[in-house]
N, C-alpha and C. Protein backbone atom coordinates (compact mmCIF):
# COMPACT_ATOMS: atom_id res chain seq x y z
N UNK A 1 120.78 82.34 125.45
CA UNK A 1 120.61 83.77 125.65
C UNK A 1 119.13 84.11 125.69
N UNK A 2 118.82 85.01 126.91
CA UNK A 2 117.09 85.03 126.99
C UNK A 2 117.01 86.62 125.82
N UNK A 3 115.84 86.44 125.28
CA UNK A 3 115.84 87.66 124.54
C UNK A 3 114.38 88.52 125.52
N UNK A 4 114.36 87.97 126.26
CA UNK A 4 112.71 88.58 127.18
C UNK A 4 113.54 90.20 127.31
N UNK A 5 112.91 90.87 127.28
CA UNK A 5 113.22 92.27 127.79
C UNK A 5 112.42 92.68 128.80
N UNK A 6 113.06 93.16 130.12
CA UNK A 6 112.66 93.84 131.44
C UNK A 6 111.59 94.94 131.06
N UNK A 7 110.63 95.35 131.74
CA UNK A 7 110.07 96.32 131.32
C UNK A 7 110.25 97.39 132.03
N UNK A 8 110.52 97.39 133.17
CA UNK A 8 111.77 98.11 133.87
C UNK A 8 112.75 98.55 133.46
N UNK A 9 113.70 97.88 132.95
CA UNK A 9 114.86 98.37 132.13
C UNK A 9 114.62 99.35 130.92
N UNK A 10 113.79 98.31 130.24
CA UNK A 10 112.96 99.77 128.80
C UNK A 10 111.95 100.86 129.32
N UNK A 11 111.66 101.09 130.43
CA UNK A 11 111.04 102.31 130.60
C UNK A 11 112.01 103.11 131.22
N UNK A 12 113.04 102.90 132.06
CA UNK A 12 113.55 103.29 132.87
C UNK A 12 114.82 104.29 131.73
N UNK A 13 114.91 103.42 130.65
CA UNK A 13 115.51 104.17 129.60
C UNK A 13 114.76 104.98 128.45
N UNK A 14 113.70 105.16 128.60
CA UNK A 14 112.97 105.48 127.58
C UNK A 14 112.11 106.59 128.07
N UNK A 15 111.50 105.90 129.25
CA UNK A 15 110.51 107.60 129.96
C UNK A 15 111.30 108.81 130.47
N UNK A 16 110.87 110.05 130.46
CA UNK A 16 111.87 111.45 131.11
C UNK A 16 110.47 111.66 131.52
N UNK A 17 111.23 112.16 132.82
CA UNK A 17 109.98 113.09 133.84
C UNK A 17 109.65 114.30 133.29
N UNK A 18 110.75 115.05 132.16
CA UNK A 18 110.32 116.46 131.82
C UNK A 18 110.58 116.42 130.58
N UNK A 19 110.60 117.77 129.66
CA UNK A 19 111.37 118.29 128.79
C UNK A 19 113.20 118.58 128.55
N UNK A 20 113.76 118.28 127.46
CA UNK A 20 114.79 118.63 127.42
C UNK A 20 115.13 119.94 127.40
N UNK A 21 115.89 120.84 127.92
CA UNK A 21 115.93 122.27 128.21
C UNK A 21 116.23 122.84 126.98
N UNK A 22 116.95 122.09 125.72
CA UNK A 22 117.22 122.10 124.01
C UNK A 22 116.17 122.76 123.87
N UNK A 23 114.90 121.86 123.98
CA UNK A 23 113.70 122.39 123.04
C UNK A 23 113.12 123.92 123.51
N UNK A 24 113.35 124.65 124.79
CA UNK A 24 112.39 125.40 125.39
C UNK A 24 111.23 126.07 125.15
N UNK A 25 110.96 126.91 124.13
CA UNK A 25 109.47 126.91 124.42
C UNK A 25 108.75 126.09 123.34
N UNK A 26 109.80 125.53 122.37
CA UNK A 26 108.98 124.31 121.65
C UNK A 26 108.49 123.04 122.54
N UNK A 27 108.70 123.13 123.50
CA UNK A 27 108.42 122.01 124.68
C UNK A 27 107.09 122.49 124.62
N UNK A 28 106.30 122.97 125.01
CA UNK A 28 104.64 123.22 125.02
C UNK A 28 103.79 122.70 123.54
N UNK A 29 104.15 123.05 123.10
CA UNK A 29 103.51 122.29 121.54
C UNK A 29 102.87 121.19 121.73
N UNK A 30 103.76 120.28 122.11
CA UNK A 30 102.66 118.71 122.82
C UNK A 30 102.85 118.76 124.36
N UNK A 31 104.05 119.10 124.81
CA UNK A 31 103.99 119.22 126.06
C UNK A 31 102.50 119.54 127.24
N UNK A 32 101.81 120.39 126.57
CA UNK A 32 100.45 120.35 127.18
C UNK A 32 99.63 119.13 127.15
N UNK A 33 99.88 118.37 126.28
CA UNK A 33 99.16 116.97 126.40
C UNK A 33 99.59 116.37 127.14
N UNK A 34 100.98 116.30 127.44
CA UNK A 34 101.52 115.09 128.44
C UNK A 34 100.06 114.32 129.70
N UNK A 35 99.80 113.08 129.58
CA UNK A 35 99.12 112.69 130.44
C UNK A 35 98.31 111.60 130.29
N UNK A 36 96.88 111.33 130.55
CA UNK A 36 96.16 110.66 130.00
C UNK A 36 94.83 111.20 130.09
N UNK A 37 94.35 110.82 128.55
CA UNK A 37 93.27 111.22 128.19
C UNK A 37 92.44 109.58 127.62
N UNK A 38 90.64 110.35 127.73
CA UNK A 38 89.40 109.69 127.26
C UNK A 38 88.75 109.99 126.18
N UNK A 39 88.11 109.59 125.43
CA UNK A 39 86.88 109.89 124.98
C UNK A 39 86.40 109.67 123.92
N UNK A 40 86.16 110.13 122.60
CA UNK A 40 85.05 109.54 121.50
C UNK A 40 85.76 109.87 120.40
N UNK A 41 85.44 108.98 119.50
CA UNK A 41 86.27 109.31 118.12
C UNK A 41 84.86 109.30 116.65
N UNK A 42 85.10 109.67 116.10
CA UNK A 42 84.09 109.66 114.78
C UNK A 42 84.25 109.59 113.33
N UNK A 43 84.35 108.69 112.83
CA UNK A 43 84.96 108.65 111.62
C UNK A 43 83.99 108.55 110.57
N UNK A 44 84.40 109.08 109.34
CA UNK A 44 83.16 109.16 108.21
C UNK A 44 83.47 108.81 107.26
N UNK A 45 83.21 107.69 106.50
CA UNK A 45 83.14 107.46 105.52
C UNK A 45 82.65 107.45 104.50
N UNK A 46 82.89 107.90 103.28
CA UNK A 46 82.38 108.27 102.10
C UNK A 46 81.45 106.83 101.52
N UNK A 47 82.15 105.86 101.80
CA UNK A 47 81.34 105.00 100.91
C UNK A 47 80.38 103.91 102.01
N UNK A 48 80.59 104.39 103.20
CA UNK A 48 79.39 103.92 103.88
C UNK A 48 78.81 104.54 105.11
N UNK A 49 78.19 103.96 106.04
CA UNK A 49 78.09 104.71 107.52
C UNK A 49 79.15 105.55 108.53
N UNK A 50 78.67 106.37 108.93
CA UNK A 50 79.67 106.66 110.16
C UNK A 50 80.08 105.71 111.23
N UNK A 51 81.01 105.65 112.01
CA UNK A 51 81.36 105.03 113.17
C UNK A 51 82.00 106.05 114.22
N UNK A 52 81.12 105.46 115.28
CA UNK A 52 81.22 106.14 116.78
C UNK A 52 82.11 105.13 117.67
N UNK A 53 82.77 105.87 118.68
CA UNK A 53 83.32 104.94 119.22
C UNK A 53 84.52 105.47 120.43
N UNK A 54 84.64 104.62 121.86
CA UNK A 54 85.29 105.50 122.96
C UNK A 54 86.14 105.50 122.52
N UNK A 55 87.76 105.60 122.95
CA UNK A 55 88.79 105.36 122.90
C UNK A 55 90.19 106.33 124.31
N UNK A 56 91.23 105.68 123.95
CA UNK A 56 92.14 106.40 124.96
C UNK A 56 93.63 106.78 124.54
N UNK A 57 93.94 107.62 124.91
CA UNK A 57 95.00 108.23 124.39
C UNK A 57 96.31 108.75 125.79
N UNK A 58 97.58 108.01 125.62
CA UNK A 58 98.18 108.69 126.87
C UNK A 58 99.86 109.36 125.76
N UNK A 59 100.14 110.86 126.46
CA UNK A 59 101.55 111.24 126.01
C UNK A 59 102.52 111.50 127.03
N UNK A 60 103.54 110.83 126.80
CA UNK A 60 104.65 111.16 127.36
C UNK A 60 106.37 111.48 127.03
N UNK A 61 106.77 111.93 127.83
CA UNK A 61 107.95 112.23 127.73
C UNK A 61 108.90 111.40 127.43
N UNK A 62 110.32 111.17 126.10
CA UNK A 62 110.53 109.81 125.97
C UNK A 62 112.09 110.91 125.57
N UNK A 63 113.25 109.79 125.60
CA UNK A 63 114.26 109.87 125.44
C UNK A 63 115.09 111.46 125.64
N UNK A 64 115.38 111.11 126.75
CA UNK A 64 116.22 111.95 127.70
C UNK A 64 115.20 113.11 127.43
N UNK A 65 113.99 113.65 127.35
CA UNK A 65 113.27 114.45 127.31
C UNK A 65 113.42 115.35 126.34
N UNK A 66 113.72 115.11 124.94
CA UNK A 66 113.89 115.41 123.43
C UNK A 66 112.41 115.43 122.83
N UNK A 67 112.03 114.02 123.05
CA UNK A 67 110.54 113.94 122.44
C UNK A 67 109.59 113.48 123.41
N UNK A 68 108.74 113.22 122.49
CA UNK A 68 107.25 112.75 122.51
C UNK A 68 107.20 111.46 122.39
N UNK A 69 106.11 110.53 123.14
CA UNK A 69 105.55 109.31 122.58
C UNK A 69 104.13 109.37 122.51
N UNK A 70 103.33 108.79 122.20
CA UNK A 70 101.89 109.13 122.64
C UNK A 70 101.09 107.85 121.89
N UNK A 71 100.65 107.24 122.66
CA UNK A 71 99.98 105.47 122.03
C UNK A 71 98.05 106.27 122.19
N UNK A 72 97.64 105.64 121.06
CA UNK A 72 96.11 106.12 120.78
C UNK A 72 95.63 104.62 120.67
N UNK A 73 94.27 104.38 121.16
CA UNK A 73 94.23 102.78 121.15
C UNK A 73 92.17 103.12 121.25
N UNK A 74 91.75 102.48 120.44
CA UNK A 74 90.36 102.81 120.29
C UNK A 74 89.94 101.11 119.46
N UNK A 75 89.45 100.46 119.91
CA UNK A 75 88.74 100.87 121.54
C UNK A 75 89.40 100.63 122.50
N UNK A 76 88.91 101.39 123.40
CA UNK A 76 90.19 101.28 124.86
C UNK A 76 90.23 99.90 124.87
N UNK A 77 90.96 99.69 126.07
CA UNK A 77 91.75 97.82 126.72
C UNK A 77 90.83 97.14 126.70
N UNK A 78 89.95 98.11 127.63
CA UNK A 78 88.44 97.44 128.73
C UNK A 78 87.80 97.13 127.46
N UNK A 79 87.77 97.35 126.56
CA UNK A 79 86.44 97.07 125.67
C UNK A 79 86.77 96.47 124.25
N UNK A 80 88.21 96.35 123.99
CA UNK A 80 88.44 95.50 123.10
C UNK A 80 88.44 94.18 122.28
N UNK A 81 88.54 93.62 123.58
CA UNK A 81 87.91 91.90 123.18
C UNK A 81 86.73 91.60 122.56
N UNK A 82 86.41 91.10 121.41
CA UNK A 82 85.10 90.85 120.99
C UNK A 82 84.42 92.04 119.97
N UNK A 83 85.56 93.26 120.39
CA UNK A 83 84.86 94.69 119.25
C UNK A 83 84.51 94.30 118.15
N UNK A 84 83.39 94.46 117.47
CA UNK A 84 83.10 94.71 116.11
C UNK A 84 83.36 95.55 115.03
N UNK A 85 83.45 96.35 116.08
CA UNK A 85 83.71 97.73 115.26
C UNK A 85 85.35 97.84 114.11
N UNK A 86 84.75 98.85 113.31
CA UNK A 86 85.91 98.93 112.30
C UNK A 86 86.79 99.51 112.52
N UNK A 87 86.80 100.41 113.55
CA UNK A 87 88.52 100.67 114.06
C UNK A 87 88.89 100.38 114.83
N UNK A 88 90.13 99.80 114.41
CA UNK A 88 91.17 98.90 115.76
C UNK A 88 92.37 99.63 115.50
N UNK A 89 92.71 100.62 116.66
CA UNK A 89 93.98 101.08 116.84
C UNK A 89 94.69 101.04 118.10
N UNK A 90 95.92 100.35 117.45
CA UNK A 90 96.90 100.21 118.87
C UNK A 90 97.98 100.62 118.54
N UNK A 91 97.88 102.03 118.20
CA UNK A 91 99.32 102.67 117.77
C UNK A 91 100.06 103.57 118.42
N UNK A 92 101.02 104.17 118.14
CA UNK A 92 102.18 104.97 118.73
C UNK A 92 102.63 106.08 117.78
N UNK A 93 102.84 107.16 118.61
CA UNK A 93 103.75 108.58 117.46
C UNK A 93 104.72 108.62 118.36
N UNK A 94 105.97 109.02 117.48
CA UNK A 94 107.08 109.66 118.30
C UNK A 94 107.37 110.72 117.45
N UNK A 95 107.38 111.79 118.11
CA UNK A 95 107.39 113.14 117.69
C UNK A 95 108.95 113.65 118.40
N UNK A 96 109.61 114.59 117.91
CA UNK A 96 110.58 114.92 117.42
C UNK A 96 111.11 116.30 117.32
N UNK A 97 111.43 117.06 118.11
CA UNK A 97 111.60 118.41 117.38
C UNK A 97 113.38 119.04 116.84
N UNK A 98 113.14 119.32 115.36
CA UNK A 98 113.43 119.55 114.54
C UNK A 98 114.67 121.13 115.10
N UNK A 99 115.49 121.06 115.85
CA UNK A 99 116.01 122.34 115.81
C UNK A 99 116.37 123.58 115.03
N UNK A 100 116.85 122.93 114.15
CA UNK A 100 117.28 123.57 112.97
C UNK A 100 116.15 123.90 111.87
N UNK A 101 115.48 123.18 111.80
CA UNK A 101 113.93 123.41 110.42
C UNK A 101 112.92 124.06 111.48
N UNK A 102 112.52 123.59 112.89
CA UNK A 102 112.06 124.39 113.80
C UNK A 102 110.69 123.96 113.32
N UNK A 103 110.81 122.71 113.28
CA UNK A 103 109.15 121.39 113.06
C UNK A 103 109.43 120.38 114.19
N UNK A 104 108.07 120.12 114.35
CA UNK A 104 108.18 118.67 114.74
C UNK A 104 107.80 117.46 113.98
N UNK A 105 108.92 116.50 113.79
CA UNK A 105 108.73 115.64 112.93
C UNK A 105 108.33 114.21 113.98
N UNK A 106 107.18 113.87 113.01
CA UNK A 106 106.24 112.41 113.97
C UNK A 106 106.54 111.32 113.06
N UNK A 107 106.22 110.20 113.45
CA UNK A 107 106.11 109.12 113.13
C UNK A 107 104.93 108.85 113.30
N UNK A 108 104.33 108.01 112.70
CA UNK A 108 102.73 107.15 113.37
C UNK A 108 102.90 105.79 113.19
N UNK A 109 102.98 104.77 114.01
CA UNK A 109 102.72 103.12 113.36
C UNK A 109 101.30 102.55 114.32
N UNK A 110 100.92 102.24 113.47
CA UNK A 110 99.37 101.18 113.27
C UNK A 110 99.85 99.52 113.42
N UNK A 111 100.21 98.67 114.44
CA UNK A 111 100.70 97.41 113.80
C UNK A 111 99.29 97.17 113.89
N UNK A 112 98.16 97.09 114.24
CA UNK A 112 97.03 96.10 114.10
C UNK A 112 96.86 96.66 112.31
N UNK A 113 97.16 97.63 111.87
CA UNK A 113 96.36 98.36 110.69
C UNK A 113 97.47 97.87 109.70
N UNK A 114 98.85 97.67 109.83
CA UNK A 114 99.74 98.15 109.33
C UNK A 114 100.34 99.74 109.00
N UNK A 115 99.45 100.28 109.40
CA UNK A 115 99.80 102.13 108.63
C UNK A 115 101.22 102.94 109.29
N UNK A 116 101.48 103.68 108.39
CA UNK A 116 102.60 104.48 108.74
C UNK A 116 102.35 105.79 108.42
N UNK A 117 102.73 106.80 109.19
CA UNK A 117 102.10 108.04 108.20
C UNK A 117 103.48 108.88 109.37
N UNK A 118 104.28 109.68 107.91
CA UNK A 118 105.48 110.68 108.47
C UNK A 118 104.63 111.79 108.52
N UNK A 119 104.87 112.51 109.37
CA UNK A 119 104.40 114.42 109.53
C UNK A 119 105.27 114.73 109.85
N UNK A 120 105.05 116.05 109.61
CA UNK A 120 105.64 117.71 109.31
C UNK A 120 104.81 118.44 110.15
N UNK A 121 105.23 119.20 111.46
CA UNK A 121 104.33 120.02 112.09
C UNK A 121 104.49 121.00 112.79
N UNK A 122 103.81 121.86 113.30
CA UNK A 122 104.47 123.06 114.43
C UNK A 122 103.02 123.71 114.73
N UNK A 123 103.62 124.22 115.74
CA UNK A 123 102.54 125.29 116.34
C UNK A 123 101.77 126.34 115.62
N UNK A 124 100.56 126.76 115.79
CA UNK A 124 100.02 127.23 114.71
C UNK A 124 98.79 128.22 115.50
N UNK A 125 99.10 129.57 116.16
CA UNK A 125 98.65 130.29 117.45
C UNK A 125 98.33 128.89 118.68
N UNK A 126 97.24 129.14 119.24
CA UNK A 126 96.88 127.61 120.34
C UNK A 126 96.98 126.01 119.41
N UNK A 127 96.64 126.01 118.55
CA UNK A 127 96.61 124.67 117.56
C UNK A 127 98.23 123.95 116.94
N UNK A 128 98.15 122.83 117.19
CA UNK A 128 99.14 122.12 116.44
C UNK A 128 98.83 121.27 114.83
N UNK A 129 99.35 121.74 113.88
CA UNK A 129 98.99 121.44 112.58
C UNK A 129 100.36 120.96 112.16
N UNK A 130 99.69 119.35 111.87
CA UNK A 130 100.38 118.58 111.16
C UNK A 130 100.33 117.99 109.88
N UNK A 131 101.29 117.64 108.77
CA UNK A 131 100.62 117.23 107.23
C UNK A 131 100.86 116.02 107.15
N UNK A 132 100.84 115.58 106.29
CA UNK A 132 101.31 114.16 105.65
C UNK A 132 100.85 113.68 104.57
N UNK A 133 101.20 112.87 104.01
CA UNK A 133 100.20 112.08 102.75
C UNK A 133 99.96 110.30 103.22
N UNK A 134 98.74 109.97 102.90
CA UNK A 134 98.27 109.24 103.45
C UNK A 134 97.91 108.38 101.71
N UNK A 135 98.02 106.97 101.97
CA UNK A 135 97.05 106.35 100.88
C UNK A 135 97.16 107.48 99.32
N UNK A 136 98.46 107.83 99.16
CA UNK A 136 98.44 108.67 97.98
C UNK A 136 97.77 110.06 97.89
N UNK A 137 97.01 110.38 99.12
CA UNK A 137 95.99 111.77 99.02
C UNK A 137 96.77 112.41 100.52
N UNK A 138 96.99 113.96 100.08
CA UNK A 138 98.11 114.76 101.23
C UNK A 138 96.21 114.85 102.41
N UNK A 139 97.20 115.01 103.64
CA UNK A 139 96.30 114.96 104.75
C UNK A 139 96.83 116.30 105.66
N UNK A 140 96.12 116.54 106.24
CA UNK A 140 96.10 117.69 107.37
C UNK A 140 95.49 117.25 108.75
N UNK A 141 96.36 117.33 110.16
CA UNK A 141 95.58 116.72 111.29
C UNK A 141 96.62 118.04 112.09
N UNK A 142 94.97 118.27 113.11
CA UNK A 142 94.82 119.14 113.85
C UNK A 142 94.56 118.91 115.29
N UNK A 143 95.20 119.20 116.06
CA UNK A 143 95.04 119.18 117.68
C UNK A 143 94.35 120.37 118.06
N UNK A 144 93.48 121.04 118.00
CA UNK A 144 92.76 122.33 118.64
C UNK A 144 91.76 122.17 119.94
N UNK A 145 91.54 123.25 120.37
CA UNK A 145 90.36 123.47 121.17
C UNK A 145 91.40 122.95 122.71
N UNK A 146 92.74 123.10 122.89
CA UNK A 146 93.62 122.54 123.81
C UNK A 146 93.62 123.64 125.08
N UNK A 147 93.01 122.71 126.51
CA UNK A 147 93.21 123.03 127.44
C UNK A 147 94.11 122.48 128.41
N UNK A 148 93.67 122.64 129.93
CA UNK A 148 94.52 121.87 130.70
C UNK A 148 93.18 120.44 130.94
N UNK A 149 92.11 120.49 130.50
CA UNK A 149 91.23 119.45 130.55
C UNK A 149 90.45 118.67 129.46
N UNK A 150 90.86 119.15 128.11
CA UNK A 150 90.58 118.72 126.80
C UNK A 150 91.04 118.77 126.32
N UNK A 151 90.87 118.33 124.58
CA UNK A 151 91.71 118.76 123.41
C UNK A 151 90.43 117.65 122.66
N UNK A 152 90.51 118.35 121.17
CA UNK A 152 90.09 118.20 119.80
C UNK A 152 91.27 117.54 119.05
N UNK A 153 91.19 116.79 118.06
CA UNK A 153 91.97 115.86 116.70
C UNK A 153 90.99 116.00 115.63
N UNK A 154 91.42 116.61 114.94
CA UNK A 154 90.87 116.24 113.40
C UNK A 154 91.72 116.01 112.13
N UNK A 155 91.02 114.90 111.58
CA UNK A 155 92.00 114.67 110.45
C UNK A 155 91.37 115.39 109.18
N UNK A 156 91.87 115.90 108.30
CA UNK A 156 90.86 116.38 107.21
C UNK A 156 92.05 116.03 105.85
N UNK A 157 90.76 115.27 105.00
CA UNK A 157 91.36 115.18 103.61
C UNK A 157 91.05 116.45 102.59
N UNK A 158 92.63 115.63 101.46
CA UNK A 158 92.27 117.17 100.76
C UNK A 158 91.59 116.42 99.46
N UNK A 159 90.65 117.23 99.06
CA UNK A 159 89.58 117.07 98.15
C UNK A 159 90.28 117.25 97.05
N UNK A 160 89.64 116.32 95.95
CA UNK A 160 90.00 116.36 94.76
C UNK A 160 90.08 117.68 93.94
N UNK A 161 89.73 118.70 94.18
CA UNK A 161 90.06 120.28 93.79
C UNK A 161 91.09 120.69 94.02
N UNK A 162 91.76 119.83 94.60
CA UNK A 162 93.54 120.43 95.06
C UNK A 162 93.60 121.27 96.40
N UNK A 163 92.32 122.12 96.45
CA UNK A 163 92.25 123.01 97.39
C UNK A 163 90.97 123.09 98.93
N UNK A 164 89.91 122.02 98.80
CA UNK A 164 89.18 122.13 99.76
C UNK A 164 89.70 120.88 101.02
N UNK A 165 89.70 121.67 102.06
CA UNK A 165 90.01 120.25 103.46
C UNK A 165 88.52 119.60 103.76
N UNK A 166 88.08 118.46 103.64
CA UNK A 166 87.37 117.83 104.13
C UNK A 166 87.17 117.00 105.10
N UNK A 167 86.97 117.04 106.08
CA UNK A 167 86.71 116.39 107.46
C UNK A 167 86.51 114.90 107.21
N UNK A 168 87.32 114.14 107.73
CA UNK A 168 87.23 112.59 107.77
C UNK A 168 87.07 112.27 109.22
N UNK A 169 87.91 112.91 109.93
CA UNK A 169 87.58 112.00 111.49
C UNK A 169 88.04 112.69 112.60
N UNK A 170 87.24 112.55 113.50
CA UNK A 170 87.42 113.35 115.05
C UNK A 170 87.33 112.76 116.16
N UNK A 171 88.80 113.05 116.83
CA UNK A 171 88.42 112.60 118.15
C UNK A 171 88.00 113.84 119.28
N UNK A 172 87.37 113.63 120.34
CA UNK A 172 87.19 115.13 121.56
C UNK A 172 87.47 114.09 122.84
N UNK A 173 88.39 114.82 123.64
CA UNK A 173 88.89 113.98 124.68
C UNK A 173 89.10 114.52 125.64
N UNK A 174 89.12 114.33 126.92
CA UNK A 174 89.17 114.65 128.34
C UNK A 174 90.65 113.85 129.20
N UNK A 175 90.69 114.66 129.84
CA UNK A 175 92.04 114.30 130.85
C UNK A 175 91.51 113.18 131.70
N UNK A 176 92.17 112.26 131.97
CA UNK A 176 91.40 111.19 132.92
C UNK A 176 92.29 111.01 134.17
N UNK A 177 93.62 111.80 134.43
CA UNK A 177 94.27 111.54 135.74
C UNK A 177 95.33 113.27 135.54
């Protein structure tokens, strides 16, 4: 028995050209991202230097047009081999919307990192605000500044006061097709 899987067959079941008509105007929430995007990420660390760095991000439409998928991969393809650099991400969200609670619930997996991180999220005027707890400390990540040719990510931790968000890492990205 071959266990190879077609990649044809798994996209052909897995990609939707649109939205499911279920979600309607919760379809825009990520729905404006659908596509592919470029550009720079910045991460800060407390106990040493910053790191700069390109990266690429594509979202699409996945299972019968219910959800979201969206793979973030920094450093892009082209430039991965040989990276030095300290972030290596080749991960995936599948996002989810929630009819009844009227959230969208994500997934995140990291296999180069191992990480997993569940969110809780929804629309929030133009911005999408999502939570989670991360490494034992609750997290807040933000999609803002969303056009039909950009968008902003920020992750912000919550500070040991219980109450201040502190900026850990940003990506700013451009549409590339």
């Amino acid at each position: 028995m071959s266990t190879t899987v077609h990649a044809s067959g798994l996209a052909e079941t897995l990609l939707a050209s649109a939205p499911h008509p279920s979600l309607g105007e919760h379809a825009d929430t990520f729905g404006r991202l659908i596509g592919s995007w470029a550009g720079t990420y910045r991460d800060r660390d407390p106990g040493g230097p910053e790191e700069t760095g390109n990266m690429e991000v594509h979202f699409g439409w996945v299972l019968q047009g219910r959800a979201v998928q969206d793979t973030w991969i920094a450093p892009p393809r082209n430039q991965r081999e040989g990276s030095m650099l300290k972030r290596q991400t080749y991960g995936t969200t599948l996002r989810v919307f929630d009819l009844q609670a009227r959230v969208w619930q994500s997934v995140w997996l990291n296999p180069v990192s191992g990480a997993r991180t569940d969110l809780i999220g929804r629309r929030v005027g133009d911005d999408v605000v999502q939570f989670c707890v991360s490494a034992q400390r609750p997290e807040k990540w933000v999609f803002s500044r969303i056009t039909a040719s950009s968008f902003d990510w920020h992750a912000y931790l919550l500070a040991d006061d219980g109450l201040t968000w502190k900026l850990d890492t940003e990506f700013h990205l451009r549409r590339t097709a």
